[in-house]
Protein backbone atom coordinates (compact mmCIF):
# COMPACT_ATOMS: atom_id res chain seq x y z
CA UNK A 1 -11.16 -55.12 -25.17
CA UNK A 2 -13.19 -52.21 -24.44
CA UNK A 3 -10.29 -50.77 -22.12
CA UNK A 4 -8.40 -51.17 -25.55
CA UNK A 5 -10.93 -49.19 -27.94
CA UNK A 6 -10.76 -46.24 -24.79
CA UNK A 7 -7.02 -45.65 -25.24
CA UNK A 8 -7.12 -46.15 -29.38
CA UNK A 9 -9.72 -43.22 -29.14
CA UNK A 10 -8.94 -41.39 -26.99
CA UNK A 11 -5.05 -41.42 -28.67
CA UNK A 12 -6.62 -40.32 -32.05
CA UNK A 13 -8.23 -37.71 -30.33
CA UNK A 14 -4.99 -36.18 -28.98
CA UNK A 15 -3.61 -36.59 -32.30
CA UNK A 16 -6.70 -34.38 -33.84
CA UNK A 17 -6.38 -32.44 -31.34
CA UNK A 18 -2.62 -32.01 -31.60
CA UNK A 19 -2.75 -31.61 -35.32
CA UNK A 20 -5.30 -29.11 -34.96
CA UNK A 21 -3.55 -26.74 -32.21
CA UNK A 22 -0.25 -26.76 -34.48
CA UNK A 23 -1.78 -25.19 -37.32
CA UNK A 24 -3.66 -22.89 -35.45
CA UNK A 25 0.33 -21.91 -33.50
CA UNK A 26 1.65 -21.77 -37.14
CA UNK A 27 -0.88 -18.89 -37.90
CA UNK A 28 -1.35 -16.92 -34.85
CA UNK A 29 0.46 -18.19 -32.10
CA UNK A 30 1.58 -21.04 -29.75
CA UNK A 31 -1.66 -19.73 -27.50
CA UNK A 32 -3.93 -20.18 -30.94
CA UNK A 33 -6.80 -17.81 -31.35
CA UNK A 34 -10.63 -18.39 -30.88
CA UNK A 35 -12.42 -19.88 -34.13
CA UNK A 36 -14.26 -16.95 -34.75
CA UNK A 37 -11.06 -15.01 -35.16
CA UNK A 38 -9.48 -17.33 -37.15
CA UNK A 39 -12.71 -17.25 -39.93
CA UNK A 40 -12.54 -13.19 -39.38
CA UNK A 41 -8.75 -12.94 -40.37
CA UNK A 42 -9.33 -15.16 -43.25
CA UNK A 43 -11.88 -12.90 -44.71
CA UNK A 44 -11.05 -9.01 -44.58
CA UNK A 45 -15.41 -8.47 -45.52
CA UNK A 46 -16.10 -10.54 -42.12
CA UNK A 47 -13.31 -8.09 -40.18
CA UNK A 48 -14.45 -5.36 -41.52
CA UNK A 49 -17.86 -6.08 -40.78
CA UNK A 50 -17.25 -7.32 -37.02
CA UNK A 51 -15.23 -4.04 -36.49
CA UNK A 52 -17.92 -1.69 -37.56
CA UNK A 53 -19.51 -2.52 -33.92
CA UNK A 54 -17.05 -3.55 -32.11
CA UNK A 55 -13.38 -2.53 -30.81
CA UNK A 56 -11.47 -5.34 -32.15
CA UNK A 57 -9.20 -6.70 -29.14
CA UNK A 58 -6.39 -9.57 -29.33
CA UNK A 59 -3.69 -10.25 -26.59
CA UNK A 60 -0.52 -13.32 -26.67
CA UNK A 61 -1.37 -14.52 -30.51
CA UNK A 62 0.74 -14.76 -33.53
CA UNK A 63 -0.68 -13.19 -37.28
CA UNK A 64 1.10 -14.59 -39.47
CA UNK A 65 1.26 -15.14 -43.37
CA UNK A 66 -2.38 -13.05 -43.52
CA UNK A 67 -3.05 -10.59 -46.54
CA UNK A 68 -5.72 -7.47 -44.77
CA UNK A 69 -5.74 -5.40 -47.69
CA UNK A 70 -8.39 -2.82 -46.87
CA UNK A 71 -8.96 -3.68 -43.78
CA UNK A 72 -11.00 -0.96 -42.18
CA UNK A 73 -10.33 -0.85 -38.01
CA UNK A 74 -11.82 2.51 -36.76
CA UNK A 75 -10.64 0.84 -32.92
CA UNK A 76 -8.28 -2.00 -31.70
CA UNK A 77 -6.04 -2.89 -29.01
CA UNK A 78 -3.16 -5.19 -29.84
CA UNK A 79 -1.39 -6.88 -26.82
CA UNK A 80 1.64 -8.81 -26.79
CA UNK A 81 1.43 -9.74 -30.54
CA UNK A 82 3.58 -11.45 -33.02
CA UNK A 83 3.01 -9.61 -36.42
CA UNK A 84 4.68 -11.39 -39.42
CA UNK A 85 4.68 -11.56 -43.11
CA UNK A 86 1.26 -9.34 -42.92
CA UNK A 87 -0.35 -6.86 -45.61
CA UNK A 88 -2.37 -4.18 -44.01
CA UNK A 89 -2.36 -2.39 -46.68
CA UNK A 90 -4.74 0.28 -48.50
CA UNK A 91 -5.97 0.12 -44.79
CA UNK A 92 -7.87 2.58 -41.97
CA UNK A 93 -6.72 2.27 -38.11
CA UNK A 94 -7.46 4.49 -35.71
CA UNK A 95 -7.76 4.94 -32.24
CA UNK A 96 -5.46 2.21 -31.64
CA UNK A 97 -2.93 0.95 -29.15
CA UNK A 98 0.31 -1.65 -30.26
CA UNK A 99 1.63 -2.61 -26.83
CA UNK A 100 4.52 -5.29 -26.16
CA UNK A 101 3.98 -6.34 -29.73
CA UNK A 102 6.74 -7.22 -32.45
CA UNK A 103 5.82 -6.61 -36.21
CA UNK A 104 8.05 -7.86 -38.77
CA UNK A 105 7.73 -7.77 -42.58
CA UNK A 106 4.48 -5.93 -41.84
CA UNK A 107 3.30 -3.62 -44.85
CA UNK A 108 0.95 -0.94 -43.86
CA UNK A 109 1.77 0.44 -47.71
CA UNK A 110 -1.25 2.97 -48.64
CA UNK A 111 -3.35 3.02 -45.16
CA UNK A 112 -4.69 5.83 -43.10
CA UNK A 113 -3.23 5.23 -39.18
CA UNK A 114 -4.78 8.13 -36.92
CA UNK A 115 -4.55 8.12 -33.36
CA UNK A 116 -2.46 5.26 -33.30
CA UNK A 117 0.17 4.39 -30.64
CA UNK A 118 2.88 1.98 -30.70
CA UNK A 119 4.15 0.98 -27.45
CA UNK A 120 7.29 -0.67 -26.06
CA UNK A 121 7.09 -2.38 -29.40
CA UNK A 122 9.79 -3.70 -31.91
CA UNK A 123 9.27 -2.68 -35.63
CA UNK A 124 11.61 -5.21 -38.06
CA UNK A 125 11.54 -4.30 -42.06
CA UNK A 126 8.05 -2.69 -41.63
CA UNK A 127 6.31 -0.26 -44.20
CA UNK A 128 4.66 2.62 -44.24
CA UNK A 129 4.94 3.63 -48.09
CA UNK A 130 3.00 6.33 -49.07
CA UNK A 131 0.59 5.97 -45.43
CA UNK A 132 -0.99 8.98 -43.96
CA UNK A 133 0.03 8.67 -40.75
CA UNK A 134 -2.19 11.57 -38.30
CA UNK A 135 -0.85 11.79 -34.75
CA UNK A 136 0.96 8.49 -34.91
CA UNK A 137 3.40 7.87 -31.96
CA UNK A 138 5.74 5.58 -31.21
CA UNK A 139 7.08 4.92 -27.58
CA UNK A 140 9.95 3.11 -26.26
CA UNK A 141 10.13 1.34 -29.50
CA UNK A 142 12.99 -0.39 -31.83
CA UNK A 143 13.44 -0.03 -35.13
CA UNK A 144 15.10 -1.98 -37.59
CA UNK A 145 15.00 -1.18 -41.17
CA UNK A 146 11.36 0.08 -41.09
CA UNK A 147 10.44 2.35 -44.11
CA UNK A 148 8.04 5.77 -43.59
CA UNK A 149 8.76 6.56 -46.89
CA UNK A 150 6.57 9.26 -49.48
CA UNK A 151 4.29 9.80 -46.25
CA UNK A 152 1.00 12.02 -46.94
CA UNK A 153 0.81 15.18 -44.67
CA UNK A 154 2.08 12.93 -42.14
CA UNK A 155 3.35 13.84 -38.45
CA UNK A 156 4.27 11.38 -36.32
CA UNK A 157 5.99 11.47 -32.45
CA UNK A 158 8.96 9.17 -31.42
CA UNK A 159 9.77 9.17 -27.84
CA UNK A 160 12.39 7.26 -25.89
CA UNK A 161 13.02 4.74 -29.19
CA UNK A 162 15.99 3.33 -31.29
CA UNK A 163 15.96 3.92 -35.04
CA UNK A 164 18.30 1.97 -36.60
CA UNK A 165 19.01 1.46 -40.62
CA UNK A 166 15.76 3.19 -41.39
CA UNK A 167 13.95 5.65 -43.88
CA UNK A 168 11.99 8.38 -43.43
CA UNK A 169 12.07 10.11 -46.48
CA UNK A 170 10.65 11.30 -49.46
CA UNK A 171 7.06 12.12 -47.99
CA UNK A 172 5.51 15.03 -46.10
CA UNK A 173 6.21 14.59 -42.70
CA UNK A 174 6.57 16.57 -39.58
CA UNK A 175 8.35 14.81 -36.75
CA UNK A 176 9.06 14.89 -33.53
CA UNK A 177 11.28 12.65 -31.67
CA UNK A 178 12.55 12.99 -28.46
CA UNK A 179 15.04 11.11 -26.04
CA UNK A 180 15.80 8.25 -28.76
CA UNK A 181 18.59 7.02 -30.63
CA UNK A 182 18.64 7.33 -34.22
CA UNK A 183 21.84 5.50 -36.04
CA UNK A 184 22.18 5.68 -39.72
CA UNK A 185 18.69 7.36 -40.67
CA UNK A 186 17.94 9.28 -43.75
CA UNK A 187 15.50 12.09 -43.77
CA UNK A 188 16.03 12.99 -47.64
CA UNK A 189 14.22 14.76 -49.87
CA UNK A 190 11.39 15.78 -47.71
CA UNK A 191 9.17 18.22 -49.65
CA UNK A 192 6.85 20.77 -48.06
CA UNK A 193 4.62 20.81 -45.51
CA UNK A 194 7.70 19.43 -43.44
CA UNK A 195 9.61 19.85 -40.54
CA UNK A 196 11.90 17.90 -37.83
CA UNK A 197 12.94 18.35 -34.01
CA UNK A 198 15.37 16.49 -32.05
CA UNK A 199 15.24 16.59 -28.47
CA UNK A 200 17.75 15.33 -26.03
CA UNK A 201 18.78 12.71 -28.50
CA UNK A 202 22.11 11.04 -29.85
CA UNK A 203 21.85 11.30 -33.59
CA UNK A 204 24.83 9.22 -35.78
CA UNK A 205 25.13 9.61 -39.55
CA UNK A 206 21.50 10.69 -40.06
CA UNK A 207 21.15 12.42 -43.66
CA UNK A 208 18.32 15.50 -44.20
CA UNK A 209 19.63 16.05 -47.60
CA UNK A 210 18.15 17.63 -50.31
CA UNK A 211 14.90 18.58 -48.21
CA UNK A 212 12.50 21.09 -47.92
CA UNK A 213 11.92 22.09 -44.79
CA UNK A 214 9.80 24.44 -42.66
CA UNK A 215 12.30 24.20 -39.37
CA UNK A 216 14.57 21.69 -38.34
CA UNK A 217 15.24 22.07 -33.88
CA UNK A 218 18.24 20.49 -32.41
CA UNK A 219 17.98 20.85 -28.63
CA UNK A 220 20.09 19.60 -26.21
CA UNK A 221 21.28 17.00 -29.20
CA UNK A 222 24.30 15.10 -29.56
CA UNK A 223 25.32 14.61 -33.06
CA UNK A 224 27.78 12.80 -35.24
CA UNK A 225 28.10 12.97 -39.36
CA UNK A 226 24.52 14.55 -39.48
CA UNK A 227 23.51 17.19 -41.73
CA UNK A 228 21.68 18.33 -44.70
CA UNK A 229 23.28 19.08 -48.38
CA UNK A 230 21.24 20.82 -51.06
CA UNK A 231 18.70 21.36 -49.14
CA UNK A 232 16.15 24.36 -47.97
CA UNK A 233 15.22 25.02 -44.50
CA UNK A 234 13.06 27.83 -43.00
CA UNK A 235 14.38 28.21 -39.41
CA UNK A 236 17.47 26.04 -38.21
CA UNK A 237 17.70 26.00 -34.03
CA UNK A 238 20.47 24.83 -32.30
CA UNK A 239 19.95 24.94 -28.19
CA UNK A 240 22.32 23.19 -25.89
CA UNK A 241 24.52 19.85 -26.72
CA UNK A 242 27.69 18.83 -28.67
CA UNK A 243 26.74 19.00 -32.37
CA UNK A 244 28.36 18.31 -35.31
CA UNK A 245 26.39 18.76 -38.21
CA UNK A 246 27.15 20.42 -42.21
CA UNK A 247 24.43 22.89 -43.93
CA UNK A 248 27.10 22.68 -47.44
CA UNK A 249 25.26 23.78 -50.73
CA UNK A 250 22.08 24.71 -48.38
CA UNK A 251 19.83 27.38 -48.01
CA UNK A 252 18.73 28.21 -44.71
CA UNK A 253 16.56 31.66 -44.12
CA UNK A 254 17.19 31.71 -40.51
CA UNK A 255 20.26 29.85 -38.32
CA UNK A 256 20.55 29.87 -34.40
CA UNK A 257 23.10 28.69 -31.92
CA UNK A 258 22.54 28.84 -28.29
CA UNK A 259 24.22 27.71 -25.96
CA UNK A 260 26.14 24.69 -28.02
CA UNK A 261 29.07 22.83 -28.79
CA UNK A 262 30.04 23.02 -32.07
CA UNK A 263 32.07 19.77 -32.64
CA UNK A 264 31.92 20.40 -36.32
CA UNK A 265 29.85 22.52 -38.91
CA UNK A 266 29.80 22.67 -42.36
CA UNK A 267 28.48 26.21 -44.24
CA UNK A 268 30.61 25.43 -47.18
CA UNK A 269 28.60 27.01 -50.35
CA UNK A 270 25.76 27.74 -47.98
CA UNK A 271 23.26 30.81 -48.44
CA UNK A 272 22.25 32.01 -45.29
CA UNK A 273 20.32 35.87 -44.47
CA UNK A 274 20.39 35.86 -40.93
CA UNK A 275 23.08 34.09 -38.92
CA UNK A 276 23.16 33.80 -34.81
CA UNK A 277 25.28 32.12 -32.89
CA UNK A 278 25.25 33.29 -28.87
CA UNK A 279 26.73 31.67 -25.53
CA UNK A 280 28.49 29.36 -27.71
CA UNK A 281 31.05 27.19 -25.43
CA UNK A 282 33.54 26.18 -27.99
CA UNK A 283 33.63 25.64 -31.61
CA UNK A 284 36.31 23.04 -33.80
CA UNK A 285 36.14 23.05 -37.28
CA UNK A 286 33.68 25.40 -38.32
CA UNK A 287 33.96 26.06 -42.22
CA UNK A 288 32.01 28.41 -44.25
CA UNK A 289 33.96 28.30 -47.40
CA UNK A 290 32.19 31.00 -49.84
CA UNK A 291 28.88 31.04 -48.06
CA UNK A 292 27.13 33.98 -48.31
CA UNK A 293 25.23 35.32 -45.28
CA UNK A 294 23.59 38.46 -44.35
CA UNK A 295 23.54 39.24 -40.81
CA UNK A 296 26.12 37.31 -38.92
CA UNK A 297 25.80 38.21 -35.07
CA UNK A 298 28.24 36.63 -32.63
CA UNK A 299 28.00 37.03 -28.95
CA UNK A 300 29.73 35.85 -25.52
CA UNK A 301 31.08 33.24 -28.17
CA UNK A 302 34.68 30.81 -27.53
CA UNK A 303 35.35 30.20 -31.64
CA UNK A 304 38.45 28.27 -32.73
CA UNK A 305 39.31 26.81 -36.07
CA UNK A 306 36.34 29.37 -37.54
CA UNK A 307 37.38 29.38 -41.05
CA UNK A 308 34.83 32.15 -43.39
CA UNK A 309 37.60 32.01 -45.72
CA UNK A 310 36.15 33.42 -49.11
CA UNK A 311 32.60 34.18 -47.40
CA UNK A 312 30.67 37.06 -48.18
CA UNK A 313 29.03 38.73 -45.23
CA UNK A 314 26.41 41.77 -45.25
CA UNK A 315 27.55 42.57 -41.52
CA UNK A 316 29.26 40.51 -39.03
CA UNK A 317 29.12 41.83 -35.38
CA UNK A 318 31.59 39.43 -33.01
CA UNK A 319 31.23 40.89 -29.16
CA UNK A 320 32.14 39.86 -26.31
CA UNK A 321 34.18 36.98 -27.89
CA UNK A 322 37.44 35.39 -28.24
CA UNK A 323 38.87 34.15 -31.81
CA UNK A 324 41.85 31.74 -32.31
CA UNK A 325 43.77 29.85 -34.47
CA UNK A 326 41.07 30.87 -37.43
CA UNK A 327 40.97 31.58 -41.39
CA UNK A 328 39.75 34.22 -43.07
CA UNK A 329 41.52 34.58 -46.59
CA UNK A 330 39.94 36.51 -49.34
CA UNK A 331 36.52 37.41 -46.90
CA UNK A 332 34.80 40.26 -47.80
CA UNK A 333 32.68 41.81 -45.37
CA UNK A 334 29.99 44.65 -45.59
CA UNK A 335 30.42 46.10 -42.37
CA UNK A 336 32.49 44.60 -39.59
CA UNK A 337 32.01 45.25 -35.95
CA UNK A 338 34.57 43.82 -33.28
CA UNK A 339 33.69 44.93 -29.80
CA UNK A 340 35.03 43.39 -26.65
CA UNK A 341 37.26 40.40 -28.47
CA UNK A 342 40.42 38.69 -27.48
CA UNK A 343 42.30 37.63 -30.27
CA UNK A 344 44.97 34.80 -30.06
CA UNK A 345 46.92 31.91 -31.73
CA UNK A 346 47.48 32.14 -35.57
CA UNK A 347 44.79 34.03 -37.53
CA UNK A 348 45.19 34.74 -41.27
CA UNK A 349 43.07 37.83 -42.87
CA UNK A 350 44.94 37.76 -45.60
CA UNK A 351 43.26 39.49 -48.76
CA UNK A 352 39.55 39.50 -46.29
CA UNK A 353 38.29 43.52 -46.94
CA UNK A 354 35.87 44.87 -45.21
CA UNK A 355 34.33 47.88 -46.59
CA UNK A 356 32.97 49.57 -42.93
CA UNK A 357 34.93 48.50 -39.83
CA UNK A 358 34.45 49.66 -36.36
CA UNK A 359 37.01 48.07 -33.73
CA UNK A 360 36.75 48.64 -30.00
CA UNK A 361 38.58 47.12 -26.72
CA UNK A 362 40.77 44.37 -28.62
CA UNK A 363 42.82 42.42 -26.59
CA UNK A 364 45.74 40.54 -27.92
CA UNK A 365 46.88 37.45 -26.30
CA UNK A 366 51.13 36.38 -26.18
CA UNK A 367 50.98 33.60 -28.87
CA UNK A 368 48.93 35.89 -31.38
CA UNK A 369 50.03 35.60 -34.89
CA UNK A 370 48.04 37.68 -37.14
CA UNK A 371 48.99 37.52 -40.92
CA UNK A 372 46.62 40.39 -42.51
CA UNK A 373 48.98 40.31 -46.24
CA UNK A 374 46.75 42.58 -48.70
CA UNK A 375 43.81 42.81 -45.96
CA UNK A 376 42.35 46.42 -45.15
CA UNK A 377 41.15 45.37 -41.74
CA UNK A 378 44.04 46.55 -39.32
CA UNK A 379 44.14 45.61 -35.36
């Protein structure tokens, strides 16, 4: 009998128990959370409290389902975290580290992050609408859908990452992202104080249009259907890599091109002062359909398919260059200045004019066909 009333116990017991622990999984966590985090994360007053003397510090739990709306963390650590369904929103977090964590449907809508780091991390239809974000980086981390969206003088570092389906537009934000993968990303309508770089990155189908723009660097940058339309950029860089990328309908004060493949570039429509392209490798498909640029200096430059075909041009100096199988119908240059340039393949000045021309040590290859019908510029 009493052997009997032991087991009956101690089985309701493990049933309490049992009962208990699954809760506590559903809401942080198969490895549950201490009780005194559990009555801090159901009262944002208690948190905030607790965190104004003390680092808050959580490793291998689940938060889910929890609403943190102005939560105030001026330190945490978050280790190997499950983040779902969570509002941190109208928020402060700094000094903080997101390690081996995974946050999805995680709103940080309205909060201040500074000095916050997100490492080896996965980010899943996460928010930061209308955040300040102050030096907030992000290594080795996936994202999927996440929206930085009408940021606040924002700048934020991505290093060795994958952005996928994602927005980061609309805001102030100056960003830097480096050895990462971005795949359909849109950078639109940034508005001043802003500016991007890309470093040793693969971009694919990532959209800057109709920003505002301080500088945008592309070094050592693969690139596929990337570009800006209708937008306005201070400086544009282009160092190293195969890029293919379209300025049409843009404004740019000040464009460079070192030491590049040009897989494909747009100028279509573009304004452009000061133009530079030098040590270029190879160009395909390189239109500038009734852009209108300044200074346009070319040197120790392979172009083919170059097509300025209704452009206007203050002066265009091409040296030490070769030009084939290229357009230039109806271009009307300022002053033109050909030194040291092979010519070859089919090229087509017809109507282009050039007001001032100054032609020195052309060389013409066999297969040259040069069509210059109602052109003043004569080889």
């Amino acid at each position: 009998m009493i052997k009997g009333r032991g087991t009956f116990g101690l089985l309701v017991i493990l049933i309490a128990f049992s009962t208990t622990g699954a809760a506590m999984g559903g809401l942080f966590g198969s490895n549950g959370m201490p009780a005194e985090w559990v009555e801090r994360f159901g009262d944002v007053s208690k948190l905030n409290a607790y965190a104004m003397t003390h680092a808050v510090q959580l490793s291998s739990v689940t938060i889910s389902g929890r609403d943190l709306t102005g939560v105030k963390l001026p330190e945490a650590s978050f280790d190997d975290t499950r983040w779902k369904e969570v509002k941190f929103e109208r928020g402060q977090l700094g000094r903080s580290h997101v390690r081996k964590s995974v946050l999805e449907n995680v709103s940080f809508d309205y909060s201040v992050l500074t000095d916050v780091t997100f490492e080896d991390s996965e980010l899943r239809s996460t928010s930061f609408f209308r955040a300040r974000l102050v030096r907030v980086k992000f290594v080795r981390c996936k994202f999927n859908g996440v929206t930085i969206d009408e940021t606040i003088d924002s700048d934020v570092e991505i290093a060795n990452s994958r952005i996928l389906s994602s927005s980061l537009s609309e805001g102030q934000l100056r960003a830097t992202i480096k050895g990462s993968t971005i795949i359909d990303v849109e950078f639109t309508d940034l508005t001043s104080p802003s500016s991007l770089t890309f470093e040793n990155s693969e971009l694919t189908e990532v959209d800057l249009s109709r920003s505002t723009l301080s500088s945008v660097i592309l070094k050592n940058v693969t690139s596929l259907k990337t570009g800006v339309r209708n937008g306005k950029i201070g400086k544009l860089e282009i160092e190293g890599g195969e890029v293919a990328f379209g300025l049409s309908e843009s404004s740019i004060d000040v464009v460079t091109v070192r030491k590049a493949r040009i897989r494909s570039m747009s100028m279509d429509d573009a304004k452009i002062p000061e133009l530079t392209m030098q040590d270029v490798v190879g160009t395909d498909n390189v239109g500038l359909y009734r852009a209108k640029i300044g200074v346009f200096t070319q040197e120790r430059c392979a172009l083919n398919d170059f097509r300025p075909r209704m452009a206007t041009i203050g002066r265009w100096l091409l040296k030490d260059s070769s030009l084939v199988n290229s357009k230039f119908e109806e271009m009307k240059v300022g002053e033109l200045v050909f030194q040291d340039v092979t010519l070859g393949g089919k090229l087509v000045f017809k109507g282009a004019q050039a007001e001032h021309q100054q032609l020195s040590n052309i060389k013409k290859l066999e297969d040259l066909q040069l069509n210059i019908e109602g052109s003043n510029i004569s080889f």
